[in-house]
N, C-alpha and C. Protein backbone atom coordinates (compact mmCIF):
# COMPACT_ATOMS: atom_id res chain seq x y z
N UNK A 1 21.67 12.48 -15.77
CA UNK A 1 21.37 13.77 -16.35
C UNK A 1 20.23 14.41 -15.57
N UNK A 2 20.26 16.01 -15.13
CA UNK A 2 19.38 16.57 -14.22
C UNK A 2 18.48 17.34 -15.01
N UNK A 3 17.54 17.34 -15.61
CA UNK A 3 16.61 17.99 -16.18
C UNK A 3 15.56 18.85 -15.34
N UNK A 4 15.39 20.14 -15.54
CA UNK A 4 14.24 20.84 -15.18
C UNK A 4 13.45 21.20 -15.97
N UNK A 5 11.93 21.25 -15.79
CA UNK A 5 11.11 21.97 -16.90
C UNK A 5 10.54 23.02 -16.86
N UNK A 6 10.98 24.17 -17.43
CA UNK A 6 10.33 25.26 -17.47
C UNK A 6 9.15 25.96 -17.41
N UNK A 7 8.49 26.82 -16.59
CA UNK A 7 7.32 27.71 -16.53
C UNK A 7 6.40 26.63 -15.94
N UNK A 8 4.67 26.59 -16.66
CA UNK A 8 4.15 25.53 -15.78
C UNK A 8 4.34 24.12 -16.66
N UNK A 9 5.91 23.69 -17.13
CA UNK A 9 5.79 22.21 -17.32
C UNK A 9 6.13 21.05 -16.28
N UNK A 10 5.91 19.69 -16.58
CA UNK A 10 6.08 18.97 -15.23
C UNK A 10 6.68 17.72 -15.80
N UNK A 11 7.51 17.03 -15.69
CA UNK A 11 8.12 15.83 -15.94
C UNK A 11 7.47 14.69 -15.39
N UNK A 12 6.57 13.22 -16.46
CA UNK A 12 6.06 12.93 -15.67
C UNK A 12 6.53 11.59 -16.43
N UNK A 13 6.07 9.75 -15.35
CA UNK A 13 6.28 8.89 -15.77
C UNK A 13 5.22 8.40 -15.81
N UNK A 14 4.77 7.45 -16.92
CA UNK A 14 3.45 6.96 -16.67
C UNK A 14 3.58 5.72 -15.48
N UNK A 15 2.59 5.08 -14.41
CA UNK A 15 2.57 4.13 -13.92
C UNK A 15 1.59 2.66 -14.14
N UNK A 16 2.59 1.48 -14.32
CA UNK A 16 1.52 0.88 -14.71
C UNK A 16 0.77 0.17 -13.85
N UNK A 17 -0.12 0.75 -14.09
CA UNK A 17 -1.40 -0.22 -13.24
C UNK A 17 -2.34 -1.22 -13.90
N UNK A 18 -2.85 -1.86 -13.14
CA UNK A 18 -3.39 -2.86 -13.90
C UNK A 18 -4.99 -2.59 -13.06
N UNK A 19 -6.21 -2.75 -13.93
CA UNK A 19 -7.88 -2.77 -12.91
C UNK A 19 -8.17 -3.95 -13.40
N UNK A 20 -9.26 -4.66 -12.55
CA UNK A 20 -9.56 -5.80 -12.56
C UNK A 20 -11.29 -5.79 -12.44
N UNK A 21 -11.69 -6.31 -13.35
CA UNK A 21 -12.86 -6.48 -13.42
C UNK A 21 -13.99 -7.59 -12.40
N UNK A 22 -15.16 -6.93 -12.62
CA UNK A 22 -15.60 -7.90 -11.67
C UNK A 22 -15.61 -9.23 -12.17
N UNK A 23 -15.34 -9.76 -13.22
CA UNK A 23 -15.04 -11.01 -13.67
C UNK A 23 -13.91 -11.51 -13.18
N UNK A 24 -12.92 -10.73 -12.85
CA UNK A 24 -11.75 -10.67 -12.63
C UNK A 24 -10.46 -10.48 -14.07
N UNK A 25 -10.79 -10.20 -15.16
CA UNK A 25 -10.14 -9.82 -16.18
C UNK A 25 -9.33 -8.55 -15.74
N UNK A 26 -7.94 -8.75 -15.94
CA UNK A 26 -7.20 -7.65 -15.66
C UNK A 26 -7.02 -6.75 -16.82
N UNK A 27 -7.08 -5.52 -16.61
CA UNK A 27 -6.96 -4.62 -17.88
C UNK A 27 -6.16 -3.42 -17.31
N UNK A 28 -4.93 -3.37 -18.47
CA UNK A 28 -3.93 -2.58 -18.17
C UNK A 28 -4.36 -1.23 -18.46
N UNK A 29 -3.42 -0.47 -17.48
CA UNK A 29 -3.54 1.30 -17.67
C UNK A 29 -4.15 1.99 -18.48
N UNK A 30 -5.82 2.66 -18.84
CA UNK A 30 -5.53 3.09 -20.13
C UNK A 30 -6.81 2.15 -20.63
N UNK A 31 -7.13 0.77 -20.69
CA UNK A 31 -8.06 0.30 -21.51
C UNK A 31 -9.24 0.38 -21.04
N UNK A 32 -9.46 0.51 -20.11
CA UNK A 32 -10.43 0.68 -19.59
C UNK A 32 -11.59 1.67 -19.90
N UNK A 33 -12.94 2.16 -19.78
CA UNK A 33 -13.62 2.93 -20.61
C UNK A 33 -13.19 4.43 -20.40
N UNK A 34 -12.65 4.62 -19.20
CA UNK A 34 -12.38 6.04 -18.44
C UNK A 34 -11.37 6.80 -19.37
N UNK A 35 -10.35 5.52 -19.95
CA UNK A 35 -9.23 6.08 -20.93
C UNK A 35 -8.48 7.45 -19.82
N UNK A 36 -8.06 7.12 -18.62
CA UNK A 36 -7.11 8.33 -17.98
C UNK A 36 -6.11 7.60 -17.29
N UNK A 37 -4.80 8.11 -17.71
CA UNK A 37 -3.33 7.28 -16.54
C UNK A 37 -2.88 8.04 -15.69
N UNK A 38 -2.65 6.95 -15.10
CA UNK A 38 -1.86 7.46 -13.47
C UNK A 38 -0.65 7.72 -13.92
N UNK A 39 0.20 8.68 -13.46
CA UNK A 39 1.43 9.15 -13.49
C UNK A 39 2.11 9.56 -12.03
N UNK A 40 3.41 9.05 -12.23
CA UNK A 40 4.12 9.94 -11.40
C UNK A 40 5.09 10.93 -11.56
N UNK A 41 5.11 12.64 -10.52
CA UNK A 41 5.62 13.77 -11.06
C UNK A 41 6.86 13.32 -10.37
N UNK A 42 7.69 13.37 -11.53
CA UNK A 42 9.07 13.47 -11.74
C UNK A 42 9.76 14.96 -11.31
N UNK A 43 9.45 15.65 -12.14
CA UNK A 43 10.03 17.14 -12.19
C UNK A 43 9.20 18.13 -12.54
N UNK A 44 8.98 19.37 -11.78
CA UNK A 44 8.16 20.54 -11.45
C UNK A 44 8.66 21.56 -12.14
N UNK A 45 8.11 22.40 -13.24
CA UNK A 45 8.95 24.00 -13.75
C UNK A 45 8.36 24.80 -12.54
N UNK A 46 9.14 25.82 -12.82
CA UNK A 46 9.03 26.77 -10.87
C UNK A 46 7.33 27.47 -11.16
N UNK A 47 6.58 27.16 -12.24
CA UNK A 47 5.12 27.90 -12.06
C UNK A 47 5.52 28.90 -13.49
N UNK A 48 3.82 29.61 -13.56
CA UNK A 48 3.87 30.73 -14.33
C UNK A 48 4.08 32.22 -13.86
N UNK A 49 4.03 32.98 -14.70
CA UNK A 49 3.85 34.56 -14.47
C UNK A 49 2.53 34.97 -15.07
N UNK A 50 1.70 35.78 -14.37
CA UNK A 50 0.24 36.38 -14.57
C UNK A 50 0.54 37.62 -15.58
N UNK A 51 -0.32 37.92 -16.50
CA UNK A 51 0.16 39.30 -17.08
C UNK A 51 0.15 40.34 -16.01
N UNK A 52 0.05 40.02 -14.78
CA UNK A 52 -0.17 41.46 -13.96
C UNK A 52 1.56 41.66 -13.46
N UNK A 53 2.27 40.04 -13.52
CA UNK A 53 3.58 40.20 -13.16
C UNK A 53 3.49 38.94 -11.52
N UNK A 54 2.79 38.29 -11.50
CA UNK A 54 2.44 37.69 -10.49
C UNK A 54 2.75 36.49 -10.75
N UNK A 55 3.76 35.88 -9.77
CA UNK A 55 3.80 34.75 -9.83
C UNK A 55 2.90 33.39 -9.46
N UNK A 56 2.89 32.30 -10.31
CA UNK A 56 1.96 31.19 -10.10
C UNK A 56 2.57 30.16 -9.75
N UNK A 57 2.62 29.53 -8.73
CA UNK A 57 3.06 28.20 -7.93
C UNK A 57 2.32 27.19 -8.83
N UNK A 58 3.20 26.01 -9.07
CA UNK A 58 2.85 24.79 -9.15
C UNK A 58 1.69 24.19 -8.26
N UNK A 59 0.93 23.58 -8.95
CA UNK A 59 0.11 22.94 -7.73
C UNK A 59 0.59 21.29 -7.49
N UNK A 60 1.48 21.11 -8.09
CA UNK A 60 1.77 19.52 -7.44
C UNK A 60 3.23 19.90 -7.08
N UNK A 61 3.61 18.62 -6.46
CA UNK A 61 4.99 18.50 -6.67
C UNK A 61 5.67 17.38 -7.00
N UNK A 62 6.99 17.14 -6.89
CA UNK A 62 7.80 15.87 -7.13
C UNK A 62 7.10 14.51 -6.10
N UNK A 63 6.99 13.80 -6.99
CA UNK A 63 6.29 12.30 -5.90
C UNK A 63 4.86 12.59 -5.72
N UNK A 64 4.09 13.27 -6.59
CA UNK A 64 2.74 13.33 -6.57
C UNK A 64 2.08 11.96 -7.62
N UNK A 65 1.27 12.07 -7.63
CA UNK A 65 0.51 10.87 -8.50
C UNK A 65 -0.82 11.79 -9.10
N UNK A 66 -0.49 11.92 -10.52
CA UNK A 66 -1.66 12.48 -11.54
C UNK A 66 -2.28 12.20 -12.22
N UNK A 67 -3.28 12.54 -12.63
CA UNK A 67 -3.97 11.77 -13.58
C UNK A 67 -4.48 11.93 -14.62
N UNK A 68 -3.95 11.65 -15.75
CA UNK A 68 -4.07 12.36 -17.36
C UNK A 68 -4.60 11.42 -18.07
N UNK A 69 -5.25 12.30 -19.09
CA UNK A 69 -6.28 11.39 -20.21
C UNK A 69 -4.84 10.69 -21.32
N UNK A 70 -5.27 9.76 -21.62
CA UNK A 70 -4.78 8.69 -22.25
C UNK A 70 -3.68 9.60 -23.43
N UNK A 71 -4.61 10.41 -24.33
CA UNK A 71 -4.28 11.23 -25.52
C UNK A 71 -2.70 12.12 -25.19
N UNK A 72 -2.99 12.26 -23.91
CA UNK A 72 -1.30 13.25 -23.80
C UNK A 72 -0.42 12.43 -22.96
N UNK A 73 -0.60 11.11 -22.67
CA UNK A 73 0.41 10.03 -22.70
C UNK A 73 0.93 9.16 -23.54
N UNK A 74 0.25 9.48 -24.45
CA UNK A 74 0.39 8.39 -25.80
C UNK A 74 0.80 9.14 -27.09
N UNK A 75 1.02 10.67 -27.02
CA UNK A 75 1.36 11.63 -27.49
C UNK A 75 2.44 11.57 -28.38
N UNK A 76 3.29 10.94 -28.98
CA UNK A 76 4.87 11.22 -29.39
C UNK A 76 5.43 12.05 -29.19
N UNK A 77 5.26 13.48 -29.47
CA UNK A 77 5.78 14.59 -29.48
C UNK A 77 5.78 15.12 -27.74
N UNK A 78 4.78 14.31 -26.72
CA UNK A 78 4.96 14.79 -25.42
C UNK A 78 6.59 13.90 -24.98
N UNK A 79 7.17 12.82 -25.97
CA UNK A 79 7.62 11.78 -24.78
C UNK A 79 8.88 12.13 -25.36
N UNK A 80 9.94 11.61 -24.14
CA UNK A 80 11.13 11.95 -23.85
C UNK A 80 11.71 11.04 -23.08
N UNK A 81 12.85 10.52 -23.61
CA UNK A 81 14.02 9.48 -23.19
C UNK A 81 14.88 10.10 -22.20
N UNK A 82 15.08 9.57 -21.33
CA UNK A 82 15.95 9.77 -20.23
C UNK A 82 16.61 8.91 -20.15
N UNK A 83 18.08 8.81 -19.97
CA UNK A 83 18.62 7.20 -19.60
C UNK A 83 17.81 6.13 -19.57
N UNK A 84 17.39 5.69 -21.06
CA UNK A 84 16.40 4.96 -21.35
C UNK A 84 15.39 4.79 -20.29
N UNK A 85 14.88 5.46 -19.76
CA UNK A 85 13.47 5.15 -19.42
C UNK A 85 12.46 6.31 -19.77
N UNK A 86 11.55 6.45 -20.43
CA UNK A 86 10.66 6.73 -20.97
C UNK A 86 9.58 8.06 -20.36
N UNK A 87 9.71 9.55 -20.66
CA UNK A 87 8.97 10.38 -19.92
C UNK A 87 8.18 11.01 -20.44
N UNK A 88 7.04 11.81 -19.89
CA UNK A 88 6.12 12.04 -20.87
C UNK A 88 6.23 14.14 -20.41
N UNK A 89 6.22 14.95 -21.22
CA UNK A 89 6.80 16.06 -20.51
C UNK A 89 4.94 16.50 -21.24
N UNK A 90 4.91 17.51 -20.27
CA UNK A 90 3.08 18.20 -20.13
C UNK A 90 2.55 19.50 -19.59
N UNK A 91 2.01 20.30 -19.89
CA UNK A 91 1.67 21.06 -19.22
C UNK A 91 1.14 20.88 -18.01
N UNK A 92 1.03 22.24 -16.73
CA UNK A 92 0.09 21.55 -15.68
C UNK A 92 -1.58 21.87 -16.26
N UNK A 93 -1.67 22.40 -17.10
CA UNK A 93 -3.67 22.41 -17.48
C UNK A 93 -3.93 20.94 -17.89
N UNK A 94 -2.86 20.04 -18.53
CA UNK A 94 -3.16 18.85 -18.92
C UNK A 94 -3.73 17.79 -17.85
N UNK A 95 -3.01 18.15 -16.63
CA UNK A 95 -3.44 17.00 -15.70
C UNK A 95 -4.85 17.26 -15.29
N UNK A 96 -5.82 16.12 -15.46
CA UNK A 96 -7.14 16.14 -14.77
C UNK A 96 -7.60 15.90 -13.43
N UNK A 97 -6.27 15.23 -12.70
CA UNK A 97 -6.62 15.55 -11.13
C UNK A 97 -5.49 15.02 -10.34
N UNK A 98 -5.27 15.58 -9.69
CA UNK A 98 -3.98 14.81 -8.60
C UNK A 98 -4.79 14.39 -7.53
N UNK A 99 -3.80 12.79 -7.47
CA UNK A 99 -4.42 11.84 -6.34
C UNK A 99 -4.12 12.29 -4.89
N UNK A 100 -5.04 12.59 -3.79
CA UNK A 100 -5.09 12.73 -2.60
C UNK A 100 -4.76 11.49 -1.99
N UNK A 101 -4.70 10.32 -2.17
CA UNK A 101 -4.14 8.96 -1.45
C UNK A 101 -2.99 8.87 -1.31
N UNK A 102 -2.43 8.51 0.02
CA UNK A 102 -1.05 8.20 0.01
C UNK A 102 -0.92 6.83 0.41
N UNK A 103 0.11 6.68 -0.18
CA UNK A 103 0.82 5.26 -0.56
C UNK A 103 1.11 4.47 1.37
């Protein structure tokens, strides 16, 4: 099934990562004090419109890596089943920063 999301929404998956303490205690995605997950963008809506009539580009795209506070991944009402695997759909004001590192 091909889903797009409209205006500035973005289709996203959470990724799990795991941080490791200097003890070496591993702590999954999320527990940590920062409380923000890594995601990956799935699917891009084509941007907004300005009241002047101006169009607004997306600032990420598909295969980006973002990074959202815990609260709008853990959301119910954000998440969405896809051929059983699990998506979290968001505005782009929600994301707090896209990762500049590449893989």
């Amino acid at each position: 099934m091909k889903l797009k999301p409209t205006a500035d929404q973005l289709l996203i998956k959470a990724n799990v990562r795991a941080e490791r303490t200097k003890s070496g205690i591993i702590l999954p995605d999320g527990s940590s004090e920062t409380q923000f997950v890594y995601c990956e963008v799935i699917s891009v809506g084509p941007g907004n419109i300005s009241s002047n009539g101006v169009h607004i580009p997306m600032s990420v795209n598909i295969g980006d890596t973002v990074v959202i506070h815990q609260t709008h991944a853990n959301n119910a009402s954000r998440k969405i089943k896809i051929d059983n695997i699990e998506y979290i759909l968001i505005k782009e004001t929600d994301i707090a920063m896209i990762s500049t590192e590449k893989d």
